[in-house]
Protein backbone atom coordinates (compact mmCIF):
# COMPACT_ATOMS: atom_id res chain seq x y z
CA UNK A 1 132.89 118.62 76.45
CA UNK A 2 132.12 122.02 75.14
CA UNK A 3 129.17 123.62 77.92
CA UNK A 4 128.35 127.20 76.47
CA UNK A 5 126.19 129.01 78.44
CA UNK A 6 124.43 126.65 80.12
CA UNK A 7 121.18 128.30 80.96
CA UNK A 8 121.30 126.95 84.78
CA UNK A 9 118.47 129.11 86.41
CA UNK A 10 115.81 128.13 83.74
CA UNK A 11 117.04 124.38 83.64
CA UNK A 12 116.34 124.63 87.34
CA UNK A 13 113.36 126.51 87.24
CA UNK A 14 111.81 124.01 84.94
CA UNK A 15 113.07 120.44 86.66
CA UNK A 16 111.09 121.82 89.79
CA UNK A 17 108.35 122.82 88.03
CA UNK A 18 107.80 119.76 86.05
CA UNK A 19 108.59 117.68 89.44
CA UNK A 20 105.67 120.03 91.37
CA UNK A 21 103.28 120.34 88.47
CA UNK A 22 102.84 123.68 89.30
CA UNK A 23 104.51 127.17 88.46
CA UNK A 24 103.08 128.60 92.05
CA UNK A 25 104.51 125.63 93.63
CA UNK A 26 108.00 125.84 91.47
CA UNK A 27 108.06 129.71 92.57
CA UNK A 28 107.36 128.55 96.44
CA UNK A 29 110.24 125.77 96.63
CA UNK A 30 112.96 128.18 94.59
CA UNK A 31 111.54 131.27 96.85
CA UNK A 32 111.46 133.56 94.17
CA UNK A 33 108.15 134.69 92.73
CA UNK A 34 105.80 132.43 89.79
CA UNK A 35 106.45 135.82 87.17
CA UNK A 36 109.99 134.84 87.96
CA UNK A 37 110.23 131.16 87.14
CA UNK A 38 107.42 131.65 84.23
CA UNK A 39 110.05 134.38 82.58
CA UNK A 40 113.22 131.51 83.64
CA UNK A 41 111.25 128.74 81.60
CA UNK A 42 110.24 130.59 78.68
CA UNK A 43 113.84 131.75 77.97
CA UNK A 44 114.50 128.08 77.88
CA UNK A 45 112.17 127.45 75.53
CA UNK A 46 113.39 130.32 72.90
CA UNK A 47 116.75 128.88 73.72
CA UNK A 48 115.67 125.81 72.44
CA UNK A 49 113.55 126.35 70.00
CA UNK A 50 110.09 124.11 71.87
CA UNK A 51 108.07 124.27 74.43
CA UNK A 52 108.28 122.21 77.32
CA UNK A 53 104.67 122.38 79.51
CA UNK A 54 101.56 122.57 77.96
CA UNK A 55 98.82 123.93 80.46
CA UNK A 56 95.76 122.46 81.42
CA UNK A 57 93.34 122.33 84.38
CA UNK A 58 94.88 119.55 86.23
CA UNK A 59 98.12 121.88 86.06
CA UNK A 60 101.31 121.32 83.77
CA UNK A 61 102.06 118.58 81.71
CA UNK A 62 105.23 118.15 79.80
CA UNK A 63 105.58 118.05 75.72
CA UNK A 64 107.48 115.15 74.60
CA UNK A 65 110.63 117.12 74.67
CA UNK A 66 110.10 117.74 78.31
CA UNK A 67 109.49 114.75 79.47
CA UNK A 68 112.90 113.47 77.59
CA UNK A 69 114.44 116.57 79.30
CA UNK A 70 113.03 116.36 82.83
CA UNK A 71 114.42 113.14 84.25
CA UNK A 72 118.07 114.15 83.34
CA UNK A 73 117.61 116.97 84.79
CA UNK A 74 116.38 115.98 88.36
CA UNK A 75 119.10 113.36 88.48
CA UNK A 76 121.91 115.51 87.51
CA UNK A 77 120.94 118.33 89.83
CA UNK A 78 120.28 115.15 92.94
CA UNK A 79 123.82 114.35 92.55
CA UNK A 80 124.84 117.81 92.32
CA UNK A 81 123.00 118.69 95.43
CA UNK A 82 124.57 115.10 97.11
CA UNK A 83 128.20 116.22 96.31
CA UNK A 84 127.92 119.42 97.52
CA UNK A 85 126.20 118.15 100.92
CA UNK A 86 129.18 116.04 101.61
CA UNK A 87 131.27 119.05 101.58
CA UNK A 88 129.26 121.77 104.04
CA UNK A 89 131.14 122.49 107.11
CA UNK A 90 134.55 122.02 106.16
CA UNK A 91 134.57 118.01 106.32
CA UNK A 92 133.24 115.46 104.50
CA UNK A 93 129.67 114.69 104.85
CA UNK A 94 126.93 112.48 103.09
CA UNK A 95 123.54 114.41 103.86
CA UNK A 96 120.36 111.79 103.58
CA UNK A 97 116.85 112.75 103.74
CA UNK A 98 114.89 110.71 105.01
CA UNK A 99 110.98 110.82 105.49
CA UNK A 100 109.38 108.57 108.20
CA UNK A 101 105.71 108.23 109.40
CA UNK A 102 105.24 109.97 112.64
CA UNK A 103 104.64 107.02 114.71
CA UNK A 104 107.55 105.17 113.96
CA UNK A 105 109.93 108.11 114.12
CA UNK A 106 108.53 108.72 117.84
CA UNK A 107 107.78 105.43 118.58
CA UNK A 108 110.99 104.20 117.70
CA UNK A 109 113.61 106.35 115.16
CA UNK A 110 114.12 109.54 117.41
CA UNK A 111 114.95 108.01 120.80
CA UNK A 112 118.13 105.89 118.74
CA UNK A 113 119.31 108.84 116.52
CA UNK A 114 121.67 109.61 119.26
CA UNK A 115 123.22 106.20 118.72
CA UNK A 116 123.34 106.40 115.17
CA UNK A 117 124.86 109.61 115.41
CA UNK A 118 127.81 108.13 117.12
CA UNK A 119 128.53 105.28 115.29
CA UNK A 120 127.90 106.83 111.74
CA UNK A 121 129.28 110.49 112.22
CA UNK A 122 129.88 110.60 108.13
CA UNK A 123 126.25 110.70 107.24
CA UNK A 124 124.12 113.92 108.58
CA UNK A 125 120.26 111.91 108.57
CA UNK A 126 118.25 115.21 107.88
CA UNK A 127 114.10 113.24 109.27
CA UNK A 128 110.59 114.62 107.38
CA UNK A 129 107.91 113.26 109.04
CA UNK A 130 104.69 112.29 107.08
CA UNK A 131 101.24 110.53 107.90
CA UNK A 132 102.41 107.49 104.73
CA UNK A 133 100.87 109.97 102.15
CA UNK A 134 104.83 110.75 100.72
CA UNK A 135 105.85 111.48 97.47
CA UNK A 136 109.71 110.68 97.46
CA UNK A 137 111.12 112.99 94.43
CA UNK A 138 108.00 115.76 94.85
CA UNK A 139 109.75 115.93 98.52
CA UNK A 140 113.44 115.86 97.82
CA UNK A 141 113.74 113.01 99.63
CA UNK A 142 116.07 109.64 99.13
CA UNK A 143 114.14 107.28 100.96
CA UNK A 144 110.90 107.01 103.26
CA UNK A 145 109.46 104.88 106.21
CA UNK A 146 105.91 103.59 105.35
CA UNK A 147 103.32 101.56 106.63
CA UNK A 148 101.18 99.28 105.16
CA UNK A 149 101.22 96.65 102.27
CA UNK A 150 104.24 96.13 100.02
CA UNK A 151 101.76 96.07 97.09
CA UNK A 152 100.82 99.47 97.00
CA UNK A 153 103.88 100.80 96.15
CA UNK A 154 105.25 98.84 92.96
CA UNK A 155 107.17 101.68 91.32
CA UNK A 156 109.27 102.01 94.58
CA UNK A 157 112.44 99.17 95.93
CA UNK A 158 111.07 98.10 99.53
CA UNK A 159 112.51 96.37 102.54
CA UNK A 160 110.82 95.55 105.23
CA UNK A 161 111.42 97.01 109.03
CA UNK A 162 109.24 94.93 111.32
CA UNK A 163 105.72 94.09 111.53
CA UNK A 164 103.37 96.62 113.39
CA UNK A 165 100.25 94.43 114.64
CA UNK A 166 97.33 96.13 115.84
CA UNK A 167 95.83 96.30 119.56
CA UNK A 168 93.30 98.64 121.55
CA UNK A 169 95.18 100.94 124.25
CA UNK A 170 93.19 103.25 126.18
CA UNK A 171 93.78 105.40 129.76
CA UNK A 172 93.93 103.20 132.48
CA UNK A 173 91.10 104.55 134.02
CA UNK A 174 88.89 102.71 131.84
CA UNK A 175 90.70 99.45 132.24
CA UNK A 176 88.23 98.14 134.90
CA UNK A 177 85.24 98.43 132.46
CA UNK A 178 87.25 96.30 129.70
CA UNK A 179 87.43 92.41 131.28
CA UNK A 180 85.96 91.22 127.95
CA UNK A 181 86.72 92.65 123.80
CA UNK A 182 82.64 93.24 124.08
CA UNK A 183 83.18 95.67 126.73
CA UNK A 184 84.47 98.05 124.10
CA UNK A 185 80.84 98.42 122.61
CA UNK A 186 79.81 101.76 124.03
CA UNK A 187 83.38 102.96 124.33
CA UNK A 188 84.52 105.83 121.70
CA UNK A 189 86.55 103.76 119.12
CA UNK A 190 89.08 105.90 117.28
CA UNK A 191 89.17 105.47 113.87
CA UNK A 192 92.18 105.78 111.20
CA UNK A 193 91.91 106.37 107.50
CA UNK A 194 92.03 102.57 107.23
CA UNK A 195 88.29 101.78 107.96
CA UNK A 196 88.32 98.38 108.08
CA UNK A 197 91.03 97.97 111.15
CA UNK A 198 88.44 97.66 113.95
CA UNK A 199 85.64 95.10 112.06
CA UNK A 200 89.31 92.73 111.71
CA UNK A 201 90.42 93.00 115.45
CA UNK A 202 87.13 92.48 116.45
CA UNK A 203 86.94 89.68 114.35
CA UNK A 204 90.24 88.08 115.62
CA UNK A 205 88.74 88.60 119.26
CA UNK A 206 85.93 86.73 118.74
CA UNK A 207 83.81 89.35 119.17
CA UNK A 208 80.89 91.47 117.29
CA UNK A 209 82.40 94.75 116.00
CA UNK A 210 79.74 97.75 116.81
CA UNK A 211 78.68 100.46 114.45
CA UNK A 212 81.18 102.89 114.27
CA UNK A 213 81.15 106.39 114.58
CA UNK A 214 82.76 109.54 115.17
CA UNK A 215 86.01 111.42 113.57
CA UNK A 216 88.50 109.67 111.31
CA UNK A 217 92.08 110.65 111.99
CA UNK A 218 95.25 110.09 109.95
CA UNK A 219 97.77 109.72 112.45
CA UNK A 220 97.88 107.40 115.34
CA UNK A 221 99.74 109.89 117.45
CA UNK A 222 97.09 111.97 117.40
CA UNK A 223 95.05 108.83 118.22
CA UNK A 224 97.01 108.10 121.39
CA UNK A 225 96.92 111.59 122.73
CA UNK A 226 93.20 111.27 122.77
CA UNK A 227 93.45 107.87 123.99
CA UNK A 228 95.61 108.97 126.40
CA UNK A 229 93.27 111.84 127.63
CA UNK A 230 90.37 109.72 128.31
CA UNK A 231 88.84 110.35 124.97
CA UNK A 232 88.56 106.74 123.27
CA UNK A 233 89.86 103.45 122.81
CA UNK A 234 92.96 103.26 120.03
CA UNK A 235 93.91 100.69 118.10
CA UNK A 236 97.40 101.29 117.97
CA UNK A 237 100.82 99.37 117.52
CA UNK A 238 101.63 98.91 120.92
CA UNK A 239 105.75 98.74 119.73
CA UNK A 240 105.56 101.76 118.91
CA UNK A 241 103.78 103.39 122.17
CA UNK A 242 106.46 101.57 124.76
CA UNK A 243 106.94 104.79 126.35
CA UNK A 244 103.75 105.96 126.93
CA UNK A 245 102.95 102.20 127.76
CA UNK A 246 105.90 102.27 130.62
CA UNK A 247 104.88 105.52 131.81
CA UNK A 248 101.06 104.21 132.57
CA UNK A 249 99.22 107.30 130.09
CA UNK A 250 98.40 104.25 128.18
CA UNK A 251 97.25 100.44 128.90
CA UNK A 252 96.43 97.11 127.31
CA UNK A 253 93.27 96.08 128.05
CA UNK A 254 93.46 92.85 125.68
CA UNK A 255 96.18 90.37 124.00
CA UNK A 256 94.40 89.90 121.05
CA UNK A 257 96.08 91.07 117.91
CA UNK A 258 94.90 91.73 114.47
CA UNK A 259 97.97 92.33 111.42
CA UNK A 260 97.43 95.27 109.33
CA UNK A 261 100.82 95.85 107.39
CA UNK A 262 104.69 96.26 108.04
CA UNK A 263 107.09 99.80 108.27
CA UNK A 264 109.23 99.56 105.12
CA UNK A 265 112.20 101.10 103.69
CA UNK A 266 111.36 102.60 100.33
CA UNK A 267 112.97 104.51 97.69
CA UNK A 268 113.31 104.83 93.92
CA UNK A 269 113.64 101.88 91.95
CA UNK A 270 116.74 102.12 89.60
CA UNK A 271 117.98 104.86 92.06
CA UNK A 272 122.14 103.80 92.89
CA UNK A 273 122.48 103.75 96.98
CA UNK A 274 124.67 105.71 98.10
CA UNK A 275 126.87 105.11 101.12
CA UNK A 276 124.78 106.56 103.33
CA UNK A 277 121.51 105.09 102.21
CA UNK A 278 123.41 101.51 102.28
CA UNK A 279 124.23 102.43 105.87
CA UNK A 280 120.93 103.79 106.80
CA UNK A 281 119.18 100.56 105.29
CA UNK A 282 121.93 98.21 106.92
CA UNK A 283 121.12 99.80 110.65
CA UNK A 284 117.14 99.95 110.32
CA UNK A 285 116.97 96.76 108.59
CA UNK A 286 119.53 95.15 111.40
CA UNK A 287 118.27 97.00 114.23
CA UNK A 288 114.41 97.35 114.28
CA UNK A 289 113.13 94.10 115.80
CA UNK A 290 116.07 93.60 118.08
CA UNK A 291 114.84 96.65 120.43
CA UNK A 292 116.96 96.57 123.99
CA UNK A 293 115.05 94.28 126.92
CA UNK A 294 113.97 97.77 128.85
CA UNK A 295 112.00 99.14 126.13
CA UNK A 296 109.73 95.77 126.36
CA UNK A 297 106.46 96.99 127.39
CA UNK A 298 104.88 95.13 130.50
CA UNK A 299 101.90 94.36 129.52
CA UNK A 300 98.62 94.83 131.34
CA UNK A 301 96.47 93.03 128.73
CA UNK A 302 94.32 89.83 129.58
């Protein structure tokens, strides 16, 4: 096939621009400037005789030609990109980005990479960490660890990981005021963006949830560092906290659990795995609930 001049920088320019929704955005991720990638796009347009964006004040949205354009475009340069990843460093190589939630890539991904490293040494596993607010293509990214209900992601494929019930951990310094779940009225209760965690442990304890108050936080790292410090009660996956569990910076006060959604694999439905995101899936989905004996936490609830 005959490819005259094939006006690479501006198709460029414009797959990341309609993929960001944003010149500014476009100009950031290419690292030139938004006169630059403006100047790329409209070249493309006299080339082809129609415009491709229309502009309004949510941002960019694409013409009917773009949008016919703009999804051949990001896969063709994804498996451009892919091929030439597998080359860098003068042996073969399948690079896979992957974005995980912060807990589980401390709680549980980072400690095994190691591992995986040895037994896969084909596939470099480049990790983005997120707080499960991802968008896969606006990221470059080929797949993503979540949490939460399979439901709210139906344009995505999804496997699940393991289930990540909910239970309060705190310092152990206030583990002698905690004999009973109503012990924890009075206590600071750190809250995530999910409001309604604490009203359903309480529930499953058998107990009368309190009013609650103070900061909301998206990440329950952040939530176990303060727990940690003294600064609140957490409700927290304790799977994921085994370290800080073994270590004593954080107890168990109670047994009771409450459910409030898995980790998944996702990525783009229709998308072909590759050999490395076959591999990936194969070790997460075959490894995550079969942790080794010593990373058991002991457990100090009642």
């Amino acid at each position: 096939m005959d490819r005259p001049n094939l006006p690479l920088n501006g198709l460029r320019a414009f797959e990341v621009a309609a993929r960001q929704g944003s010149f500014t955005r476009a100009a950031i991720e290419l690292r030139v400037t938004q006169a630059a990638v403006s100047q790329q796009i409209q070249r493309l347009e006299d080339l082809l005789g129609h415009r491709l964006f229309t502009r309004a004040s949510t941002g960019l949205i694409l013409t009917d030609i773009g949008a016919a354009l703009h999804p051949v475009l990001t896969r063709t340069f994804d498996e451009m990109g892919e091929a030439l990843d597998r080359f860098q460093g003068g042996r073969y190589r399948e690079t896979l980005h992957l974005g995980v939630v912060t807990t589980f890539a401390t709680g549980w991904l980072i400690p095994r990479l190691p591992a995986f490293e040895t037994a896969h040494p084909g596939i470099s596993l480049r990790i983005f960490t997120h707080n499960n607010r991802i968008d896969i293509a606006k990221e470059g990214l080929h797949m993503a660890i979540r949490f939460g209900d399979r439901s709210a992601w139906p344009w995505l494929e999804a496997e699940a990981l393991t289930e990540a019930p909910l239970t309060p951990l705190c310092a152990p310094e206030l583990l002698p005021r905690l004999r009973v779940p109503q012990d924890l009225v009075g206590q600071r209760l750190l809250r995530s963006y999910r409001g309604d965690e604490w009203e359903a442990w309480f529930a499953a304890a058998g107990a009368i949830c309190p009013p609650l108050e103070g900061p909301v936080l998206d990440s329950s790292v952040a939530m176990a560092e303060l727990a940690a410090a003294g600064l609140g009660v957490a409700l927290l996956p304790a799977p994921m906290f085994v370290r800080q569990l073994k270590s004593g910076a954080l107890v168990r006060p109670f047994a009771t659990e409450v459910g409030a959604g898995r980790y998944w694999l996702t990525w783009p439905r229709g998308k072909t795995l590759t050999p490395a995101m076959e591999q990936v899936r194969d070790w997460l989905t075959g490894g995550v609930d079969r942790a080794p004996p010593q990373d058991a936490p002991s457990p100090s609830a009642r």
